[in-house]
C-alpha atoms as a PDB file:
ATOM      1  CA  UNK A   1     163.246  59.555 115.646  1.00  0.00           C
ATOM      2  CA  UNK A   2     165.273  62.055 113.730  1.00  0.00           C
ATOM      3  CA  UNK A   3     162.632  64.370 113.860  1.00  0.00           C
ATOM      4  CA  UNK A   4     162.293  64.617 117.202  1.00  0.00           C
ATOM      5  CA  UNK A   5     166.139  65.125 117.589  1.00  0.00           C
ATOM      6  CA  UNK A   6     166.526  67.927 115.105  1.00  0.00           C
ATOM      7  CA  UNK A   7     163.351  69.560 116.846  1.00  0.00           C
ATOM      8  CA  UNK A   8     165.187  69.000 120.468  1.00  0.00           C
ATOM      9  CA  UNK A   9     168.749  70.316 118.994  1.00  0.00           C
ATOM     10  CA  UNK A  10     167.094  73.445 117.797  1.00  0.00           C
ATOM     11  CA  UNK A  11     167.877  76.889 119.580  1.00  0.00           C
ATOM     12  CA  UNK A  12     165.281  78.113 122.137  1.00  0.00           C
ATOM     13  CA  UNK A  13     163.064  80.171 120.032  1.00  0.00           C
ATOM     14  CA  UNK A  14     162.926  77.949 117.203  1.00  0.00           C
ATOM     15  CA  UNK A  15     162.591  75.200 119.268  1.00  0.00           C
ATOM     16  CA  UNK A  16     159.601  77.173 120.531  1.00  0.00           C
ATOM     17  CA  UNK A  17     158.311  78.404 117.583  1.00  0.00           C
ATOM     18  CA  UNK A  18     158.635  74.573 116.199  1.00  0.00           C
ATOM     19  CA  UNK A  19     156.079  74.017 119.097  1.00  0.00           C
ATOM     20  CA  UNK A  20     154.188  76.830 118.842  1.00  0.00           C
ATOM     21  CA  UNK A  21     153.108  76.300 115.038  1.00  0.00           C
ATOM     22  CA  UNK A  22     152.653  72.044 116.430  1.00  0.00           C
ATOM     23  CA  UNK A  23     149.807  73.412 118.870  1.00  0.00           C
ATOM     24  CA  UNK A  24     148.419  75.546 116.256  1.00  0.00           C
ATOM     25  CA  UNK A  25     147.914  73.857 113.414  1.00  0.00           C
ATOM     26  CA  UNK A  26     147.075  70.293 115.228  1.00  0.00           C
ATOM     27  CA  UNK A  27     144.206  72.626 116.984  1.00  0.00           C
ATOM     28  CA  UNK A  28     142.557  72.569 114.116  1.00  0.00           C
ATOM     29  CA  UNK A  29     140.984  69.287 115.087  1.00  0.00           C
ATOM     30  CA  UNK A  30     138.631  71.421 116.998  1.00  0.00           C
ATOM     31  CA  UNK A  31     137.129  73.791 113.787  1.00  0.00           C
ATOM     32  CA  UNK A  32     137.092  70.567 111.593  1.00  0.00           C
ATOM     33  CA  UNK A  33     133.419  69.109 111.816  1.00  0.00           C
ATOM     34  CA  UNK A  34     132.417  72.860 110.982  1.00  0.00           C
ATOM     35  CA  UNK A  35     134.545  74.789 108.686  1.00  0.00           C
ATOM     36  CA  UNK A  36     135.932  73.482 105.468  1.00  0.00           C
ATOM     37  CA  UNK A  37     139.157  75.473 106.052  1.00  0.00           C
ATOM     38  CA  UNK A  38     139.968  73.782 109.238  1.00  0.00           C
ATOM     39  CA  UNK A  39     139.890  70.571 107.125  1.00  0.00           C
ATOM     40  CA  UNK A  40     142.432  72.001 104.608  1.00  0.00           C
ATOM     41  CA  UNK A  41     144.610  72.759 107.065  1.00  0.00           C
ATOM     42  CA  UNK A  42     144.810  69.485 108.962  1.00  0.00           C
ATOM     43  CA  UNK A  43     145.241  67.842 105.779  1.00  0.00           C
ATOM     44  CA  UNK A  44     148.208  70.008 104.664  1.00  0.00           C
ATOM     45  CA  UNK A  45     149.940  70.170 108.032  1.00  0.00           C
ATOM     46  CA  UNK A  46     149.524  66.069 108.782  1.00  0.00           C
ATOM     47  CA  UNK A  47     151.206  65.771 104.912  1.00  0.00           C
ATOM     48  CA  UNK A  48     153.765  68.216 105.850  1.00  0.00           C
ATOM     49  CA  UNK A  49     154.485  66.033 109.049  1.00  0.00           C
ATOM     50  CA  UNK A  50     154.571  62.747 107.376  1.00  0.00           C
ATOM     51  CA  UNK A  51     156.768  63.626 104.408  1.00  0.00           C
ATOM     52  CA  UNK A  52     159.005  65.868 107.613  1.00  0.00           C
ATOM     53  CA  UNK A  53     159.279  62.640 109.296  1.00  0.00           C
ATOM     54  CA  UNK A  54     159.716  60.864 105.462  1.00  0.00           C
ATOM     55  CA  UNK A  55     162.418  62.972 104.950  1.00  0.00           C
ATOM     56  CA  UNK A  56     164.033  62.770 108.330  1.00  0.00           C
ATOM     57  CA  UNK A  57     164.408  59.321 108.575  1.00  0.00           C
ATOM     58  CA  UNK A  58     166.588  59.142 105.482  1.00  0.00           C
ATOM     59  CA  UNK A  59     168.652  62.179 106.787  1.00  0.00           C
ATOM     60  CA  UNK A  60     167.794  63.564 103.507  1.00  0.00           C
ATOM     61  CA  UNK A  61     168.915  67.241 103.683  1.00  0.00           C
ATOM     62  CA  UNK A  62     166.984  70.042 106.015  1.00  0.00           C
ATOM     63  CA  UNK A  63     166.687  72.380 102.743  1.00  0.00           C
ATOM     64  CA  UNK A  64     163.988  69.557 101.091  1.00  0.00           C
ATOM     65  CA  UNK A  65     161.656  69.750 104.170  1.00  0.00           C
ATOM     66  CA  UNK A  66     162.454  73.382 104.155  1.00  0.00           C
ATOM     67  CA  UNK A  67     161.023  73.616 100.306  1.00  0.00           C
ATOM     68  CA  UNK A  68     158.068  71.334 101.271  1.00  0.00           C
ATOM     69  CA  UNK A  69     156.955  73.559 103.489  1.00  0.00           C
ATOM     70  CA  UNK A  70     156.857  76.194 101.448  1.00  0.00           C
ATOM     71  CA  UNK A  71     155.476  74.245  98.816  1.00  0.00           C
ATOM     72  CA  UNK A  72     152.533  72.777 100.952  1.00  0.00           C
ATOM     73  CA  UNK A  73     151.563  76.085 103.316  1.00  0.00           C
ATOM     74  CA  UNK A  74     151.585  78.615 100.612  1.00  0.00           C
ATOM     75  CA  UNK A  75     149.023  77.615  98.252  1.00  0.00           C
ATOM     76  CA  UNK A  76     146.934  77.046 101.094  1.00  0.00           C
ATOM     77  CA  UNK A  77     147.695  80.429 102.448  1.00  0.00           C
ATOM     78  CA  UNK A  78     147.157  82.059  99.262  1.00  0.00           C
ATOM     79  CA  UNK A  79     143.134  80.271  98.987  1.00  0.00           C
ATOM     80  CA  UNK A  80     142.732  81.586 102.781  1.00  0.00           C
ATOM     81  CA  UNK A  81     143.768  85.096 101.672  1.00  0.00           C
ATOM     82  CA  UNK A  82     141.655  84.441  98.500  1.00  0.00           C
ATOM     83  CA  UNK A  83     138.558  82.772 100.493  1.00  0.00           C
ATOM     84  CA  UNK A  84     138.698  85.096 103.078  1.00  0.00           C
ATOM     85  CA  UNK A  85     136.643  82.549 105.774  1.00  0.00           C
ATOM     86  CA  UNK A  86     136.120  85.255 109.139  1.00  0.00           C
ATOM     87  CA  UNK A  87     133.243  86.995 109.842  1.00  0.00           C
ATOM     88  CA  UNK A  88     134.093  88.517 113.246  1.00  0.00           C
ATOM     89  CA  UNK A  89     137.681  88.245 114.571  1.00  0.00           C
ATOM     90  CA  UNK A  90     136.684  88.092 118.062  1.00  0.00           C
ATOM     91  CA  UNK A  91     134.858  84.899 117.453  1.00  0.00           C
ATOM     92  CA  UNK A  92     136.975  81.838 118.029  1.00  0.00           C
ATOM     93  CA  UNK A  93     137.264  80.473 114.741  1.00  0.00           C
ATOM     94  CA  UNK A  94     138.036  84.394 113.128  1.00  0.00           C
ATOM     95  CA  UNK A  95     141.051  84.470 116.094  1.00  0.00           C
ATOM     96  CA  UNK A  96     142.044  81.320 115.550  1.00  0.00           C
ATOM     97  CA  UNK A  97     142.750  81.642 112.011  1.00  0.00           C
ATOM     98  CA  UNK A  98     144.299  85.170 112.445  1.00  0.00           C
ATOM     99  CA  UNK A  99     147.214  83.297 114.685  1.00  0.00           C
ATOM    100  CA  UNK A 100     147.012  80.052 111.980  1.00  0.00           C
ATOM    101  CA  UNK A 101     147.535  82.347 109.093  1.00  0.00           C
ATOM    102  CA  UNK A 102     150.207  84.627 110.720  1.00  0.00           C
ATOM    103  CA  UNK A 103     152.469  81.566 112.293  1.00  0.00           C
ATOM    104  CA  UNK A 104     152.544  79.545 108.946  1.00  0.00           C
ATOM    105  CA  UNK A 105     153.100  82.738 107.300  1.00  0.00           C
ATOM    106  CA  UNK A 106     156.315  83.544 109.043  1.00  0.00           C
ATOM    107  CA  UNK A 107     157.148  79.550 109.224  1.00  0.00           C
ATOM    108  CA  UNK A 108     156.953  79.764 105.043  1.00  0.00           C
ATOM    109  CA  UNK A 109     159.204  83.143 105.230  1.00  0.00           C
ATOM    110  CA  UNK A 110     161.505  81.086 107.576  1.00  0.00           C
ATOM    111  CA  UNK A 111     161.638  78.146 104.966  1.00  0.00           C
ATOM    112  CA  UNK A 112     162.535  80.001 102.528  1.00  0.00           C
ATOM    113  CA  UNK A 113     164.687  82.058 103.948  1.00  0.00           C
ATOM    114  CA  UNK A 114     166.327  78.280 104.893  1.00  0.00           C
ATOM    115  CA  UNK A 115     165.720  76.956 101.737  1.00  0.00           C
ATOM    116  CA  UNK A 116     167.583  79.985  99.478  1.00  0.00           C
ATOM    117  CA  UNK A 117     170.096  80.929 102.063  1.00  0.00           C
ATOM    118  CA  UNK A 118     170.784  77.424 103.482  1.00  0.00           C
ATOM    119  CA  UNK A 119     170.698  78.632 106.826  1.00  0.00           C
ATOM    120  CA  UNK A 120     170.418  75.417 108.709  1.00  0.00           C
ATOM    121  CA  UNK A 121     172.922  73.080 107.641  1.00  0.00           C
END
């Protein structure tokens, strides 16, 4: 898969951070029989991985996946913001989407960053 090769030819910490933002927004699995949000966000990231992999396959060019990400995560960032879903941050639905929000926020920074400066060829 050409997914899993451009994820594995990454450098370290984006090759982390690429995992890091896998285990956090597929644990949403565990808030979605409870909290609308949680069923947002699995929708968004499982589109975001399927049109990723889409993509991918026909070696279309990094800076499309890089614009679909941005495209996807940051309406759904904005309607968090907007919603404002946590009662208690020490709860573990309020601390799980404190690290949600803040690791797509920097992963829509980074894709645009990619997108406008075309930092990954």
């Amino acid at each position: 898969m050409a997914i899993v090769e451009a994820i594995s030819g990454a450098p370290d910490a984006l090759r982390g951070f690429l995992y890091w933002l896998i285990f956090i927004n597929t644990a949403s699995v565990f808030f979605v029989f409870h909290r609308v949000e949680a069923r947002w966000v699995l929708a968004v990231w499982v589109a975001l991985v399927l049109l990723s992999m889409g993509l991918a396959e026909r070696e279309i060019a990094p800076r499309l996946v890089a614009a679909a990400t941005a495209a996807l995560w940051t309406p759904l960032l904005v309607w968090l913001v907007w919603r404002n879903p946590v009662e208690d941050v020490r709860e573990p639905w309020g601390t799980y989407l404190g690290l949600l929000f803040a690791s797509n926020l920097v992963a829509v920074c980074l894709s645009a960053a990619n997108f406008w400066l075309h930092i990954v060829p």
